[in-house]
PDB file of N, CA and C in Angstrom:
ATOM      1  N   UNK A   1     116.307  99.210  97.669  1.00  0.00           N
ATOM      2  CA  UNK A   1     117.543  99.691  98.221  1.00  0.00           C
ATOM      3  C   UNK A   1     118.192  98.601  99.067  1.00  0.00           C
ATOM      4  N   UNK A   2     117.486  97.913 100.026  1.00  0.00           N
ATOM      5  CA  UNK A   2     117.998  96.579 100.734  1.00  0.00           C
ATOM      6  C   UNK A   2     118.730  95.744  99.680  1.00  0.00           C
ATOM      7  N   UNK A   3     118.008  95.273  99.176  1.00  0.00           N
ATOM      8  CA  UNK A   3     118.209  94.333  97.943  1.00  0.00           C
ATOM      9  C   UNK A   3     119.835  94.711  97.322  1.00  0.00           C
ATOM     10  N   UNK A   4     120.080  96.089  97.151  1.00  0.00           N
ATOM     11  CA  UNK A   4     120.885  96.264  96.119  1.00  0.00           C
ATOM     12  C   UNK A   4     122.696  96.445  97.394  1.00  0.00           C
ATOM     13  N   UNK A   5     122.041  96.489  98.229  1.00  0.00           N
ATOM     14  CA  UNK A   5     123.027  96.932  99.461  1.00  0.00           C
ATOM     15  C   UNK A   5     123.583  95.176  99.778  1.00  0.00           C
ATOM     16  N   UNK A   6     122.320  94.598  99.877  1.00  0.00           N
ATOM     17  CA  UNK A   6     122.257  93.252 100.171  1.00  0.00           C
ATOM     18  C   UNK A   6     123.492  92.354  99.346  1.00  0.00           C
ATOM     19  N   UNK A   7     122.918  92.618  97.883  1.00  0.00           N
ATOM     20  CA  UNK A   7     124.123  92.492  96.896  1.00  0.00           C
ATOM     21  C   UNK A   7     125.538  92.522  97.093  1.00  0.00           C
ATOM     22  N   UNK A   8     125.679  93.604  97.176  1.00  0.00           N
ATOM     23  CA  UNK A   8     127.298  94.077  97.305  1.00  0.00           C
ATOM     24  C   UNK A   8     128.646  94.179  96.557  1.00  0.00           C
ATOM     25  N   UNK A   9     128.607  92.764  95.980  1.00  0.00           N
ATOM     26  CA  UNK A   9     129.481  93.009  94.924  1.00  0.00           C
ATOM     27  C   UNK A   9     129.072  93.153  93.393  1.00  0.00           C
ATOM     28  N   UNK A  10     129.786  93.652  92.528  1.00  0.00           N
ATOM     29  CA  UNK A  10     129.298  94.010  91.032  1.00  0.00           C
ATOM     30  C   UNK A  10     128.951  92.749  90.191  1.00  0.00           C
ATOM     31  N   UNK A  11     129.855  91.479  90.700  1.00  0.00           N
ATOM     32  CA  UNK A  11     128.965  90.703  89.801  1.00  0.00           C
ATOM     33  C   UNK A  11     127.620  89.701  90.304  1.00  0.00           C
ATOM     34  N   UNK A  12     127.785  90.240  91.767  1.00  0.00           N
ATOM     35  CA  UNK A  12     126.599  89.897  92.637  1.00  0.00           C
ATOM     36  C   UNK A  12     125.389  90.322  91.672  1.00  0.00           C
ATOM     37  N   UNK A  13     125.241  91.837  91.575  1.00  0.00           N
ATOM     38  CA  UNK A  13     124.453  92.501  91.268  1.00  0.00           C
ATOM     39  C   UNK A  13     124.221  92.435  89.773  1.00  0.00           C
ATOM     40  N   UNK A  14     125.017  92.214  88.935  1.00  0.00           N
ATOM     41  CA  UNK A  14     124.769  92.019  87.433  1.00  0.00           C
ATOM     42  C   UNK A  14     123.965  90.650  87.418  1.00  0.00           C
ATOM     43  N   UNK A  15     124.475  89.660  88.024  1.00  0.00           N
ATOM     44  CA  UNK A  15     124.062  88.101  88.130  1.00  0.00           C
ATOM     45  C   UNK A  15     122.690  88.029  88.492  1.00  0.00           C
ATOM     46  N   UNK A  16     121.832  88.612  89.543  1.00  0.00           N
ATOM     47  CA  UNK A  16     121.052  88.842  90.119  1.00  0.00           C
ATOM     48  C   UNK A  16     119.918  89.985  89.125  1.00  0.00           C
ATOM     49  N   UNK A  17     120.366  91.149  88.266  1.00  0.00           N
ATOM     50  CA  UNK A  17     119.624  91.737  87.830  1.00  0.00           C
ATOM     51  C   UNK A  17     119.340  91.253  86.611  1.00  0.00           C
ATOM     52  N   UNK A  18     119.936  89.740  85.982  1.00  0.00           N
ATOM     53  CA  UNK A  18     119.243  89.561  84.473  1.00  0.00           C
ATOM     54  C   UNK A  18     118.909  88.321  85.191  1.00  0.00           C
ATOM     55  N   UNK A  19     118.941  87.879  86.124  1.00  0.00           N
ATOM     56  CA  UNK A  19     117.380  86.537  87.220  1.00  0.00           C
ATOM     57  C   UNK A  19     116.163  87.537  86.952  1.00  0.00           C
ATOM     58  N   UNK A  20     116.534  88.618  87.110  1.00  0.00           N
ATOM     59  CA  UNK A  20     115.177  89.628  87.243  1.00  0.00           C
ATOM     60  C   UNK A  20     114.340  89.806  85.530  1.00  0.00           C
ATOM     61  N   UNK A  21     115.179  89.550  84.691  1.00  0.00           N
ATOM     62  CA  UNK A  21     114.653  90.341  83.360  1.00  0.00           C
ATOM     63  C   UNK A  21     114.984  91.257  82.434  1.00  0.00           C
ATOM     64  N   UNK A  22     116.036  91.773  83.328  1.00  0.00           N
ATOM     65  CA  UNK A  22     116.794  93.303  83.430  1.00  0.00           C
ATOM     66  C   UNK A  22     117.984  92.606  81.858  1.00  0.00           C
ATOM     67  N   UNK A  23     117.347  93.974  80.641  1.00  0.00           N
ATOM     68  CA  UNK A  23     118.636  93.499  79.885  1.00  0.00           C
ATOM     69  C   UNK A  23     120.022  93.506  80.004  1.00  0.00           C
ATOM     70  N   UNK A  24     120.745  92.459  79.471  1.00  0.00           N
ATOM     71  CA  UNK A  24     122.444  92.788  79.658  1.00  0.00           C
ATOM     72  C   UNK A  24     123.219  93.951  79.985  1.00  0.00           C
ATOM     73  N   UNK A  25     122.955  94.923  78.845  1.00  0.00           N
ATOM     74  CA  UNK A  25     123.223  96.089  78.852  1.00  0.00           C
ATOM     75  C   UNK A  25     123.331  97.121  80.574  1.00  0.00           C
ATOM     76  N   UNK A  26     121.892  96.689  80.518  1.00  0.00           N
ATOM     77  CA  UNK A  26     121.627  97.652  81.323  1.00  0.00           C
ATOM     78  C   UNK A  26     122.124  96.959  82.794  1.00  0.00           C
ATOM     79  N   UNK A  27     122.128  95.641  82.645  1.00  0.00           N
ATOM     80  CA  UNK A  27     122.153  94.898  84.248  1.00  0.00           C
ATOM     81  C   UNK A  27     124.067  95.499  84.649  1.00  0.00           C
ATOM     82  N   UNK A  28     124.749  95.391  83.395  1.00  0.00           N
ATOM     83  CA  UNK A  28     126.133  95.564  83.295  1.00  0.00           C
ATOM     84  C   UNK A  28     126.129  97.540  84.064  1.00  0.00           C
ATOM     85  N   UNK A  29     125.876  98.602  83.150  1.00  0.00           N
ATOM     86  CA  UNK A  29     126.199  99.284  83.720  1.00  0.00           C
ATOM     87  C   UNK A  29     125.596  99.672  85.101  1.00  0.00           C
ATOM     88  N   UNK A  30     124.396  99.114  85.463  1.00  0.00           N
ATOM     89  CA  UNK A  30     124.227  99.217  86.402  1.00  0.00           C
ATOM     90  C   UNK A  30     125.193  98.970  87.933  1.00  0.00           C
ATOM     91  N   UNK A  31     125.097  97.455  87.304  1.00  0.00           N
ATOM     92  CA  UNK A  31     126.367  97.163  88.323  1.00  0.00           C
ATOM     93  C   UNK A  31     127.542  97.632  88.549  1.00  0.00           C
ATOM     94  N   UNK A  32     127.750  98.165  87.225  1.00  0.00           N
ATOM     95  CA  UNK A  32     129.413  98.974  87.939  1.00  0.00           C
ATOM     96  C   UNK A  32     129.790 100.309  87.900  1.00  0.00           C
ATOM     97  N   UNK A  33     128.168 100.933  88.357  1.00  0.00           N
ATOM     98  CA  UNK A  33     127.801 102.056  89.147  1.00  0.00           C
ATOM     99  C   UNK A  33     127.945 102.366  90.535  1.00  0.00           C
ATOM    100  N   UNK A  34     128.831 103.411  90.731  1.00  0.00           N
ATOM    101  CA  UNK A  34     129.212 103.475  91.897  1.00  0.00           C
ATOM    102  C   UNK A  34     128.544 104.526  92.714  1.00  0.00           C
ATOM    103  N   UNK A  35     127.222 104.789  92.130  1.00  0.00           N
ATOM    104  CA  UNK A  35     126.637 105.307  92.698  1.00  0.00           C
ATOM    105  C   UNK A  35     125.713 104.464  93.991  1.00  0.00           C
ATOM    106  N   UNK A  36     125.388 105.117  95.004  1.00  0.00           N
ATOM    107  CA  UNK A  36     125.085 104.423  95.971  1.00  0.00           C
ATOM    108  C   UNK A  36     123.386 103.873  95.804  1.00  0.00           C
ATOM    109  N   UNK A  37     123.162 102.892  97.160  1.00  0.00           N
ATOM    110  CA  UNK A  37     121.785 102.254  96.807  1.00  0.00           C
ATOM    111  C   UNK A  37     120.754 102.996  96.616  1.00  0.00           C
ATOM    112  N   UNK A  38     120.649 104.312  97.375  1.00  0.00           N
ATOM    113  CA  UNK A  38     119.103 105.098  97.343  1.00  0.00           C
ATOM    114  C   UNK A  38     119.115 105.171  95.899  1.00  0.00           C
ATOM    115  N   UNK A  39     120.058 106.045  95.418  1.00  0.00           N
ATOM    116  CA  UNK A  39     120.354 106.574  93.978  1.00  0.00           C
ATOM    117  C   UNK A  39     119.996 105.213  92.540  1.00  0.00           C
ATOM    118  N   UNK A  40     120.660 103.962  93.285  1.00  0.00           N
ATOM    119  CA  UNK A  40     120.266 103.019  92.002  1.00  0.00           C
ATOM    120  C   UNK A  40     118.795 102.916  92.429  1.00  0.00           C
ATOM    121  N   UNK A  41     118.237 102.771  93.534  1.00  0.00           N
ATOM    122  CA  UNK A  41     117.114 102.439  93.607  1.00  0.00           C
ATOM    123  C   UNK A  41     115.611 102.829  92.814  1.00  0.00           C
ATOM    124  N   UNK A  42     116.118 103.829  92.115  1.00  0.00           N
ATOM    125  CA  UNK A  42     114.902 105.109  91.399  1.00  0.00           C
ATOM    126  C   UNK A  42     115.520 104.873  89.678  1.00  0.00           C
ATOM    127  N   UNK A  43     116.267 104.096  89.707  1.00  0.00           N
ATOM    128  CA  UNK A  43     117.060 103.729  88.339  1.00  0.00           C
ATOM    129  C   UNK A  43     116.368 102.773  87.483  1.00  0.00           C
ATOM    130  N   UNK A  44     116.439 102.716  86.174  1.00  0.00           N
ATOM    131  CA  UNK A  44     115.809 101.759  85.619  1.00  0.00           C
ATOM    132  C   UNK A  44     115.950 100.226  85.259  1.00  0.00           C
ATOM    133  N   UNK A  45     116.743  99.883  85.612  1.00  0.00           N
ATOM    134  CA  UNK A  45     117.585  98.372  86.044  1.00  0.00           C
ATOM    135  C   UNK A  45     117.291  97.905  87.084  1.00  0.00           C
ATOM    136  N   UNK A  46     117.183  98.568  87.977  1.00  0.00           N
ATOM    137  CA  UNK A  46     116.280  98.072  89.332  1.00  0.00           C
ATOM    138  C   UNK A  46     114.918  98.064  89.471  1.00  0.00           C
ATOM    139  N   UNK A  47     114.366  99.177  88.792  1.00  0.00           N
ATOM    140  CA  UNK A  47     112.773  98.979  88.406  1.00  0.00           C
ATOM    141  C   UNK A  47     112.137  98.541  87.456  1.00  0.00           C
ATOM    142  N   UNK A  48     113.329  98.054  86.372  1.00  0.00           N
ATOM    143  CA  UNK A  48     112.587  96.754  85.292  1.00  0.00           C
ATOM    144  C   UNK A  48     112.891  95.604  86.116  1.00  0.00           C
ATOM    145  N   UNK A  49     113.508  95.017  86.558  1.00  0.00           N
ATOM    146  CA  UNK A  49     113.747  93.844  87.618  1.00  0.00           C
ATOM    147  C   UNK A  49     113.013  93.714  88.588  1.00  0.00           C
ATOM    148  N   UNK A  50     113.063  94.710  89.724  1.00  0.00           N
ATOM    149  CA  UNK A  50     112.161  94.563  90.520  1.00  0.00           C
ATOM    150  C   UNK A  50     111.108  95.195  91.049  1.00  0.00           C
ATOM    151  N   UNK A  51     109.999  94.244  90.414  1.00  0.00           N
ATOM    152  CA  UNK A  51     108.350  95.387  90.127  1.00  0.00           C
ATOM    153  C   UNK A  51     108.001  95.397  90.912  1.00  0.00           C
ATOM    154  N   UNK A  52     107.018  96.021  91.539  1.00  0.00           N
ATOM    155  CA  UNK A  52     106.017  95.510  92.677  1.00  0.00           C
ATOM    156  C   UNK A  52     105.080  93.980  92.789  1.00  0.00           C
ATOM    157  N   UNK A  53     104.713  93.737  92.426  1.00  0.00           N
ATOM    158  CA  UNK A  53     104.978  92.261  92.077  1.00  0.00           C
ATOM    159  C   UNK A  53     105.869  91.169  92.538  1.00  0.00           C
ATOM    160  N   UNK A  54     107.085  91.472  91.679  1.00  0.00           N
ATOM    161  CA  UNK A  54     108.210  90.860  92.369  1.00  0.00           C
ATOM    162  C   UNK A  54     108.488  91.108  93.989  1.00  0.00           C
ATOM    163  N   UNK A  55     108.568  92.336  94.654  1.00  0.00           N
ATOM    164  CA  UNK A  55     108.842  92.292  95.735  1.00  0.00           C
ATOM    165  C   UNK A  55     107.067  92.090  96.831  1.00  0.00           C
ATOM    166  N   UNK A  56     105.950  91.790  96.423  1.00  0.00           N
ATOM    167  CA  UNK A  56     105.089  91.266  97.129  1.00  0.00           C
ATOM    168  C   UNK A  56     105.223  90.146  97.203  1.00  0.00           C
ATOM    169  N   UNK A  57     105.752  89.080  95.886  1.00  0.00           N
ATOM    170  CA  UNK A  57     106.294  87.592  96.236  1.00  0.00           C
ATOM    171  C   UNK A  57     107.140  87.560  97.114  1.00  0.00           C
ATOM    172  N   UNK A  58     108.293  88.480  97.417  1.00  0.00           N
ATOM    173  CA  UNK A  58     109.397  88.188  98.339  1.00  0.00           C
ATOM    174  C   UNK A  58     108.750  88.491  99.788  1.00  0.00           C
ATOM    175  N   UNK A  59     107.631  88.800  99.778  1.00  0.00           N
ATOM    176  CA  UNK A  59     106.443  88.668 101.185  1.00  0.00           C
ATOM    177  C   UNK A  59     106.992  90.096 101.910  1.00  0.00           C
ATOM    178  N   UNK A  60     107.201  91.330 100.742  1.00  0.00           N
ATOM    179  CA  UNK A  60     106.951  93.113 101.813  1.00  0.00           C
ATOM    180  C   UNK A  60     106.078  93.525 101.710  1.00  0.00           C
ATOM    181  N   UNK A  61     105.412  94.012 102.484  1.00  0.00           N
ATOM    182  CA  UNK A  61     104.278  94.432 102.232  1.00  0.00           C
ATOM    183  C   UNK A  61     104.487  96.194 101.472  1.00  0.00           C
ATOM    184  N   UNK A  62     103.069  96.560 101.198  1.00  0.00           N
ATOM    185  CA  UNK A  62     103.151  97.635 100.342  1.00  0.00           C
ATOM    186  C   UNK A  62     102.736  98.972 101.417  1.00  0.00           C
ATOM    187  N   UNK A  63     103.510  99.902 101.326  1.00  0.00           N
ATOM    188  CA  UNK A  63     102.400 100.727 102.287  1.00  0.00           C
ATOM    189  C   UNK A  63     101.627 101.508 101.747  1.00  0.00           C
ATOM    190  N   UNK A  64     101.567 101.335  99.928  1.00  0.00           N
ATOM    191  CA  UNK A  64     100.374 102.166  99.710  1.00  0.00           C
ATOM    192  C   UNK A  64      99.154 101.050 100.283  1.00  0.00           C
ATOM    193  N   UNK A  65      98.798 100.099 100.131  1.00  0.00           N
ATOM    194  CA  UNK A  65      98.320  99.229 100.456  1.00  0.00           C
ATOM    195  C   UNK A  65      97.489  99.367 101.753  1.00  0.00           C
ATOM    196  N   UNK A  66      98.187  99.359 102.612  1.00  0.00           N
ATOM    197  CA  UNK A  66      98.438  99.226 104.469  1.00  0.00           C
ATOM    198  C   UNK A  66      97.992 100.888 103.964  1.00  0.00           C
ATOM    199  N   UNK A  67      97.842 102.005 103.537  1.00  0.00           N
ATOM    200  CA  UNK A  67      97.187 103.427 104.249  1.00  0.00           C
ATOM    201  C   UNK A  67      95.917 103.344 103.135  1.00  0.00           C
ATOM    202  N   UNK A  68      95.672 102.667 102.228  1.00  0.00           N
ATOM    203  CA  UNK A  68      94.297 102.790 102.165  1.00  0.00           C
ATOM    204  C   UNK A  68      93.161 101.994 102.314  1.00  0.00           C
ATOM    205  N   UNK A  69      93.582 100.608 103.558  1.00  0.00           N
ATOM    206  CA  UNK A  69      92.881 100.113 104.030  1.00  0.00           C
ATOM    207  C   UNK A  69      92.701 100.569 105.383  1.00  0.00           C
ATOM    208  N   UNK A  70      93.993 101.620 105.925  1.00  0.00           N
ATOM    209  CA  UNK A  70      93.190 101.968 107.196  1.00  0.00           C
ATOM    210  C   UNK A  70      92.080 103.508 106.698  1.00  0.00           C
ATOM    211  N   UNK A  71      92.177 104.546 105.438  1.00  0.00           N
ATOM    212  CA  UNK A  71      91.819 105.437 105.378  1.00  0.00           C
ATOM    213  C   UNK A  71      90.326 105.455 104.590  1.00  0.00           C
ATOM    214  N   UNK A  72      90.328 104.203 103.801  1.00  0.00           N
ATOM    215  CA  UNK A  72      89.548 104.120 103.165  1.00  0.00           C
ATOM    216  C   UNK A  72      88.891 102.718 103.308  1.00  0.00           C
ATOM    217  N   UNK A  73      88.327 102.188 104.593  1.00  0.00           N
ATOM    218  CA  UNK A  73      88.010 101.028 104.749  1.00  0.00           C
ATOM    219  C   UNK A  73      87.244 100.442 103.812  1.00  0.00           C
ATOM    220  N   UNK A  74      87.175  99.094 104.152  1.00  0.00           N
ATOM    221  CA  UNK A  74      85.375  98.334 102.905  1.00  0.00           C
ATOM    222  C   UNK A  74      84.275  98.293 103.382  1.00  0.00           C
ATOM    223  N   UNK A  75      83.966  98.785 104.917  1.00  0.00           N
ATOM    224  CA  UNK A  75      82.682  99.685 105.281  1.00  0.00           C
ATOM    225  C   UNK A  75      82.345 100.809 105.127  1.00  0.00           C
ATOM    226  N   UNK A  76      82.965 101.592 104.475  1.00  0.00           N
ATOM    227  CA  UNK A  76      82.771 102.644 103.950  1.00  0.00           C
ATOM    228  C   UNK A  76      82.647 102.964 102.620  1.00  0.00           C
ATOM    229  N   UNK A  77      82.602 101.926 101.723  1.00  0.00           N
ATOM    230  CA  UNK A  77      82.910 102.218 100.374  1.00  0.00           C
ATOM    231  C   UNK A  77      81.225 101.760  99.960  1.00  0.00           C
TER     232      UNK A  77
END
């Protein structure tokens, strides 16, 4: 959702979603969807582009991650 807010303009966001992988097609209508960021965010142009993966390189952390190292430590396993 940052990411896509971050963006801002439509050919920001088309330009930026086939860097990602994201086919033409889809990078196009995406972008000139005027639906807002939460809404693209659960979309499939944004989640073929940007995997989890991709955004652990951009250094966020995960919070599934961060709750099952405090719930499920490696002294306990």
């Amino acid at each position: 959702m940052c990411y896509w807010k971050q963006w801002r303009w439509c050919r920001t966001k088309i330009r930026d979603l086939l860097k990602l992988g994201t086919l033409l097609g889809t990078a196009i209508r995406a972008g000139m969807n005027r639906n807002g960021p939460w809404a693209m965010a659960r979309r499939l142009a944004a989640q073929s582009g940007m995997t989890n993966q991709w955004l652990k390189e951009q250094g966020l952390i995960s919070v599934k991650e961060l709750w099952v190292e405090i719930h499920y430590p490696a002294t306990a396993r």
